[in-house]
PDB file of N, CA and C in Angstrom:
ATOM      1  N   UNK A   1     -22.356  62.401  22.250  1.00  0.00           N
ATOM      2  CA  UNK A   1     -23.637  61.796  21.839  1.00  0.00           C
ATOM      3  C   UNK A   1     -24.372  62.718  20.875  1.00  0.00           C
ATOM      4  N   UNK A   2     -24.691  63.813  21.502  1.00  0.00           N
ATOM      5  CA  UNK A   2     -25.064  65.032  19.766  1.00  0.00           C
ATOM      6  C   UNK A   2     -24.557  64.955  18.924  1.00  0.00           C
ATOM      7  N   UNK A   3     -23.044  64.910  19.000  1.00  0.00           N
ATOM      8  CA  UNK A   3     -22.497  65.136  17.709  1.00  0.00           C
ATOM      9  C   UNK A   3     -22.987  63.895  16.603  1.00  0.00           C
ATOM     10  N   UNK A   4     -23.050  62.571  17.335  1.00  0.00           N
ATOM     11  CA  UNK A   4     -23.871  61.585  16.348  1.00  0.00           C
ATOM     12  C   UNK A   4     -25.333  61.562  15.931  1.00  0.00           C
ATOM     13  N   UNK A   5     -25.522  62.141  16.858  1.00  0.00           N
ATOM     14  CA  UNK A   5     -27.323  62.892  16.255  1.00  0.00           C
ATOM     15  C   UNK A   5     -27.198  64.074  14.971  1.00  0.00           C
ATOM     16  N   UNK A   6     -26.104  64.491  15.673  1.00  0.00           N
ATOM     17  CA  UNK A   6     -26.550  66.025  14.158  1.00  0.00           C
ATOM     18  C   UNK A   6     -25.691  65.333  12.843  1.00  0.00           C
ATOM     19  N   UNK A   7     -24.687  64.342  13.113  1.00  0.00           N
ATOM     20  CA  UNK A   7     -24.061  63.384  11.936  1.00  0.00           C
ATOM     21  C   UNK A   7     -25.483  62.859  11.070  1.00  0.00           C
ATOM     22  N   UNK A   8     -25.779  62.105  11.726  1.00  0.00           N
ATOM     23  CA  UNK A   8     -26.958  60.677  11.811  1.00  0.00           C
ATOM     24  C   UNK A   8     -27.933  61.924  10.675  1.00  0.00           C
ATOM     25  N   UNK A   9     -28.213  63.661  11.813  1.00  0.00           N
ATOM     26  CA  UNK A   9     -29.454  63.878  11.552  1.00  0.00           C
ATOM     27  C   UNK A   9     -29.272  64.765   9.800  1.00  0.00           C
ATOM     28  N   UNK A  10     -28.140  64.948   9.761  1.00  0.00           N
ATOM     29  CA  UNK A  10     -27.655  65.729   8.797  1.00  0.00           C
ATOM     30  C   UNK A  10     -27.649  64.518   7.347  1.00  0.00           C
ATOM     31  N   UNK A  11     -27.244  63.402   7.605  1.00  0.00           N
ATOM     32  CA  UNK A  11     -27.103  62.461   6.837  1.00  0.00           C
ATOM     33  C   UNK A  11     -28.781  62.049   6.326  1.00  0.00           C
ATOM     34  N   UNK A  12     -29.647  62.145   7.113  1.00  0.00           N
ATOM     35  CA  UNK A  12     -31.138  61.807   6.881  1.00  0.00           C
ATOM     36  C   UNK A  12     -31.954  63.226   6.124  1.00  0.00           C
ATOM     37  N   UNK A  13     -31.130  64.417   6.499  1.00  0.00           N
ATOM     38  CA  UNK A  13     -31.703  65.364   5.683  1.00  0.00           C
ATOM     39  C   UNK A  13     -31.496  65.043   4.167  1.00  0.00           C
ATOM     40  N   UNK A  14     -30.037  64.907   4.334  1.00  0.00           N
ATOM     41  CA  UNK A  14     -29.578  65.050   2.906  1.00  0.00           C
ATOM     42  C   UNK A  14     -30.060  63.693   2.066  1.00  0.00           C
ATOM     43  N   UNK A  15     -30.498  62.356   2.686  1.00  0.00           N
ATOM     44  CA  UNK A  15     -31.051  61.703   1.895  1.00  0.00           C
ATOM     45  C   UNK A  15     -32.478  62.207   1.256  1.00  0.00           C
ATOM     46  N   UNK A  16     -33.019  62.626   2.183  1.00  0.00           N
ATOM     47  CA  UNK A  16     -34.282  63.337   1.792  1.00  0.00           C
ATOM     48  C   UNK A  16     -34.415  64.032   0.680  1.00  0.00           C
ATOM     49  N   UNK A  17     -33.172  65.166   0.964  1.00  0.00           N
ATOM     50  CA  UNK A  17     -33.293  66.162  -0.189  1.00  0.00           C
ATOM     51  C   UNK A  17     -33.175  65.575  -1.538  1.00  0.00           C
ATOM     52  N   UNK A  18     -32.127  64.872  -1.550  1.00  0.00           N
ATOM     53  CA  UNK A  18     -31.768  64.030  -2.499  1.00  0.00           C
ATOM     54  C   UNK A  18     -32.860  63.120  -3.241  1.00  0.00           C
ATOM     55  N   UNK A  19     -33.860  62.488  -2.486  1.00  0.00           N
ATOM     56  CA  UNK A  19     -34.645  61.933  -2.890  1.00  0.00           C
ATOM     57  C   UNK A  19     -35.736  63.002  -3.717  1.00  0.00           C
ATOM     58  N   UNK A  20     -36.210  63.868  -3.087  1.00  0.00           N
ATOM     59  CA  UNK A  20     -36.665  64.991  -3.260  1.00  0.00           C
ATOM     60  C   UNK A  20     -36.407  65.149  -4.831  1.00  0.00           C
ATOM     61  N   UNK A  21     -35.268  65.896  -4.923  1.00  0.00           N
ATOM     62  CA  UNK A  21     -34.481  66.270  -6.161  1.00  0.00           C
ATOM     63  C   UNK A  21     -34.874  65.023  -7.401  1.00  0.00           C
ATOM     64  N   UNK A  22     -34.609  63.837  -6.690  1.00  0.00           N
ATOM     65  CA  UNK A  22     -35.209  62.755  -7.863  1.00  0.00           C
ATOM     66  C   UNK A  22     -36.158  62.554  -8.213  1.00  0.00           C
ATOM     67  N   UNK A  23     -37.214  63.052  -7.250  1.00  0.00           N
ATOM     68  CA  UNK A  23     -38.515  62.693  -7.463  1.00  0.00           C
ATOM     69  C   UNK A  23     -39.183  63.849  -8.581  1.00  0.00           C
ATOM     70  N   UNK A  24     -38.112  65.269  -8.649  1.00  0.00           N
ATOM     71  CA  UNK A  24     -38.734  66.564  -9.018  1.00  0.00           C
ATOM     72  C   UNK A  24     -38.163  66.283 -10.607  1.00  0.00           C
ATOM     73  N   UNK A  25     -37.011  65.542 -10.746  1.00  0.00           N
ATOM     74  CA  UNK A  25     -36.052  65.525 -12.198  1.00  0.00           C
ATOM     75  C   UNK A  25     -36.710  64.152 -12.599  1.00  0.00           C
ATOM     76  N   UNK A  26     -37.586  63.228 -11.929  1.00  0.00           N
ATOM     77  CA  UNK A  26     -38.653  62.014 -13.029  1.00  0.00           C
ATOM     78  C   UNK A  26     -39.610  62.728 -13.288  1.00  0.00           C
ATOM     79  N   UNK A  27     -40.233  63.689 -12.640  1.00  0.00           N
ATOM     80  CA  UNK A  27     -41.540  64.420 -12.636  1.00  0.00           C
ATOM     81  C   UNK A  27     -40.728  65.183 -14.451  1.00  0.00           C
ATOM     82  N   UNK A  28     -39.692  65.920 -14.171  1.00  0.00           N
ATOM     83  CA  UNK A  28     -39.562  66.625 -15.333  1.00  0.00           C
ATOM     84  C   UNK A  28     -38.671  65.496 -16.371  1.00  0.00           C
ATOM     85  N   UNK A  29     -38.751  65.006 -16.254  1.00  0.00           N
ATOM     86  CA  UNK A  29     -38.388  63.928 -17.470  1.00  0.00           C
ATOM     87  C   UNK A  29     -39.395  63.226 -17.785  1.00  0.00           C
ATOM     88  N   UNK A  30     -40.250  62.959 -17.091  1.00  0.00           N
ATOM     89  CA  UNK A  30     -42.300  62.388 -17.772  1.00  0.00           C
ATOM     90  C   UNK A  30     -42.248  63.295 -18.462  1.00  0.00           C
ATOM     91  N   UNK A  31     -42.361  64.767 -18.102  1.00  0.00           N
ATOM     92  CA  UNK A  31     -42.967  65.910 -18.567  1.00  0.00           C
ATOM     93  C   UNK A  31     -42.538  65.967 -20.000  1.00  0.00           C
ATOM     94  N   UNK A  32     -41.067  65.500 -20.160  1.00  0.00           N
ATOM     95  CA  UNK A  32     -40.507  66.204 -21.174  1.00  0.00           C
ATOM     96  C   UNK A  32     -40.735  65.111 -22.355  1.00  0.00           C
ATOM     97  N   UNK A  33     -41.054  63.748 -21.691  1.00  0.00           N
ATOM     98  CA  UNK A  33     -41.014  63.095 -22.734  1.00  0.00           C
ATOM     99  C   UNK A  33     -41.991  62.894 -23.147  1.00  0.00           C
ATOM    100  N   UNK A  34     -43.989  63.526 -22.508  1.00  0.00           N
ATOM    101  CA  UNK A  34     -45.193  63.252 -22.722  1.00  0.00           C
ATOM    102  C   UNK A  34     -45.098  64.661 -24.200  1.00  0.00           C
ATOM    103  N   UNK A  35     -44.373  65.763 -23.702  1.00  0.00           N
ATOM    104  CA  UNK A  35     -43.963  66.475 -24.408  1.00  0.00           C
ATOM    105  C   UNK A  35     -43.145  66.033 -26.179  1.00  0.00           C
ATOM    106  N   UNK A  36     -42.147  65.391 -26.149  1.00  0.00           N
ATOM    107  CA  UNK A  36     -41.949  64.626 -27.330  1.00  0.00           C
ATOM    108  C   UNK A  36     -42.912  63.516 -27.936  1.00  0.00           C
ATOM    109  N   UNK A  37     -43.633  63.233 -27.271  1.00  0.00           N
ATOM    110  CA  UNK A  37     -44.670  61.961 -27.532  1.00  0.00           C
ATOM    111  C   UNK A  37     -45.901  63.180 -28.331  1.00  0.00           C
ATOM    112  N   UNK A  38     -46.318  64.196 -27.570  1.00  0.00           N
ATOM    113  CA  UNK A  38     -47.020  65.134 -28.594  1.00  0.00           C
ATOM    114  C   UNK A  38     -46.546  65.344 -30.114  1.00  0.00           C
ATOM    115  N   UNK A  39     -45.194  65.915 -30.060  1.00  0.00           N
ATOM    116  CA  UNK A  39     -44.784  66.049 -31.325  1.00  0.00           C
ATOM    117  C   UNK A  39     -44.507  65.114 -32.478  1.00  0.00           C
ATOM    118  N   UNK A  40     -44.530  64.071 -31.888  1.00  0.00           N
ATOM    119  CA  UNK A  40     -44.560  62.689 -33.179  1.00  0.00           C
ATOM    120  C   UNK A  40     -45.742  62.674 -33.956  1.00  0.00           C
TER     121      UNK A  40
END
């Protein structure tokens, strides 16, 4: 029965992180493109 908890719980981290990571690489892709929108 743990072992499907730390499966389950390991699988919910890593969505997290993952989401995480996407949320930090749109943040820097706004950034970069409010950034090109200056230079026009």
């Amino acid at each position: 029965m743990w072992k499907i908890f730390l499966i389950t719980g390991n699988i919910g981290i890593y969505l997290l992180y993952k989401n995480y990571l996407r949320e930090e690489w749109m943040q820097e892709a706004a950034g970069q493109e409010c950034l090109l929108d200056l230079h026009h």
